[in-house]
Protein backbone atom coordinates (compact mmCIF):
# COMPACT_ATOMS: atom_id res chain seq x y z
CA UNK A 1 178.36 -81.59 95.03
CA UNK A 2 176.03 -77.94 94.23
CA UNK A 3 174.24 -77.22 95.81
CA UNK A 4 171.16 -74.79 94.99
CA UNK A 5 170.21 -71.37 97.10
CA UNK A 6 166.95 -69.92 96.65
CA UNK A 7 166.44 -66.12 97.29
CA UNK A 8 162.89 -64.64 98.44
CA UNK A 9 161.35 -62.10 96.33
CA UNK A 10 160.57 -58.80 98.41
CA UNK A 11 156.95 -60.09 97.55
CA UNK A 12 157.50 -63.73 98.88
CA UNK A 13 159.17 -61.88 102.45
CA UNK A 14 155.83 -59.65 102.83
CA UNK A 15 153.78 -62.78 102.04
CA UNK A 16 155.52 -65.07 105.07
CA UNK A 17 155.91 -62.27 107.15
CA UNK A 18 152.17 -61.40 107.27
CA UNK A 19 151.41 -64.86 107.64
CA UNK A 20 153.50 -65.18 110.35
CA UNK A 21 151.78 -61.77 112.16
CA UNK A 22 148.43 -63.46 111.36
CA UNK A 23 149.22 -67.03 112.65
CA UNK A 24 147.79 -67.99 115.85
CA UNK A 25 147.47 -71.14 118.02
CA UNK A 26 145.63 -71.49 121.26
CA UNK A 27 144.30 -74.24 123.82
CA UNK A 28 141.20 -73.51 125.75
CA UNK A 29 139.01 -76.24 127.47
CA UNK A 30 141.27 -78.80 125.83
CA UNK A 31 140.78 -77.92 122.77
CA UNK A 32 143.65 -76.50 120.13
CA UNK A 33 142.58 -74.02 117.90
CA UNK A 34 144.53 -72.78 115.35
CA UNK A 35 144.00 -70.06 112.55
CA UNK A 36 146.59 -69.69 109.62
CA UNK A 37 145.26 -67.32 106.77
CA UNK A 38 145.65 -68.37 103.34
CA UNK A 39 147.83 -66.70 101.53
CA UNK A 40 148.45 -68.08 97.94
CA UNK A 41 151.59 -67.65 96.24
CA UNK A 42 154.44 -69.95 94.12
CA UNK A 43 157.10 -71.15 96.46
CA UNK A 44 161.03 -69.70 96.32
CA UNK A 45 161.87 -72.39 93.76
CA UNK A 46 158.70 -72.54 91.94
CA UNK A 47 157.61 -76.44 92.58
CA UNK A 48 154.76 -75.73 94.83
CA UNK A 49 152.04 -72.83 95.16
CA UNK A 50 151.73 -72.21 99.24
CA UNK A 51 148.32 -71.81 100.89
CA UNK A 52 149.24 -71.73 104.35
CA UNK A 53 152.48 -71.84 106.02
CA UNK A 54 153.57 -70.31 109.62
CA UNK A 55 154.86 -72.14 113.13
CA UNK A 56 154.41 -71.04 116.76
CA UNK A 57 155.44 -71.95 119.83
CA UNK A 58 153.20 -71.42 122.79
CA UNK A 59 153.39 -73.17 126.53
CA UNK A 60 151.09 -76.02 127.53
CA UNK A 61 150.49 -77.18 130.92
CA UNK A 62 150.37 -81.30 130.77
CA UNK A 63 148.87 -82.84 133.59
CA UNK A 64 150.66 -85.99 132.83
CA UNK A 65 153.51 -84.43 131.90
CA UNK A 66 153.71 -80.42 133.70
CA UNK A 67 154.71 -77.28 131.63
CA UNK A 68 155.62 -78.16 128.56
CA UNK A 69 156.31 -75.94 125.11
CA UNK A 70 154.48 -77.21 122.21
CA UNK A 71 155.54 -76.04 118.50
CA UNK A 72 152.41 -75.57 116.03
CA UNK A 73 152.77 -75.33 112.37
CA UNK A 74 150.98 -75.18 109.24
CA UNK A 75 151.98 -76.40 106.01
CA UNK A 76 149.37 -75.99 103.00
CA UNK A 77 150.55 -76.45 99.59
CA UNK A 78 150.02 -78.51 96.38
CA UNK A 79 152.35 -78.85 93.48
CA UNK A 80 152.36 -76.25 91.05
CA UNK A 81 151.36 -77.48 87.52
CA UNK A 82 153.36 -74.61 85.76
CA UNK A 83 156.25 -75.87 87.07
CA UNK A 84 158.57 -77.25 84.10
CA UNK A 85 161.89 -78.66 86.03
């Protein structure tokens, strides 16, 4: 079976990597905040246009359950209607 590869555009790269840099996730008082900037652009393969999309992984102290490492991520998108596949 093929299977398919998708390269990232020098463009796409810049786009995720300042999302990344901008990306943050914090608890305070019990409360998780987190702040992903929207960045629009088409997706590798071209099915979806990406508003927001980064991961983090920060520690959290449980009382339940002690010092744990929670992972945070953000995954905006809808489906692109240009897309003809």
């Amino acid at each position: 079976m093929a299977t398919a590869t998708a390269t990232q555009t020098p463009e796409h790269k810049a786009a995720s990597d300042a999302s990344k840099k901008a990306f943050t996730a914090v608890i305070k008082n019990g409360v998780l905040t987190i702040t992903c900037p929207v960045i629009e652009r088409v997706s590798t393969k071209g099915k979806t246009v990406l508003i927001a999309n980064a991961k983090k992984q920060l520690a959290f102290k449980s009382e339940k359950y002690g010092d744990q490492i929670i992972n945070v991520s953000c995954n905006g998108y809808f489906y692109n209607p240009d897309f003809a596949g």
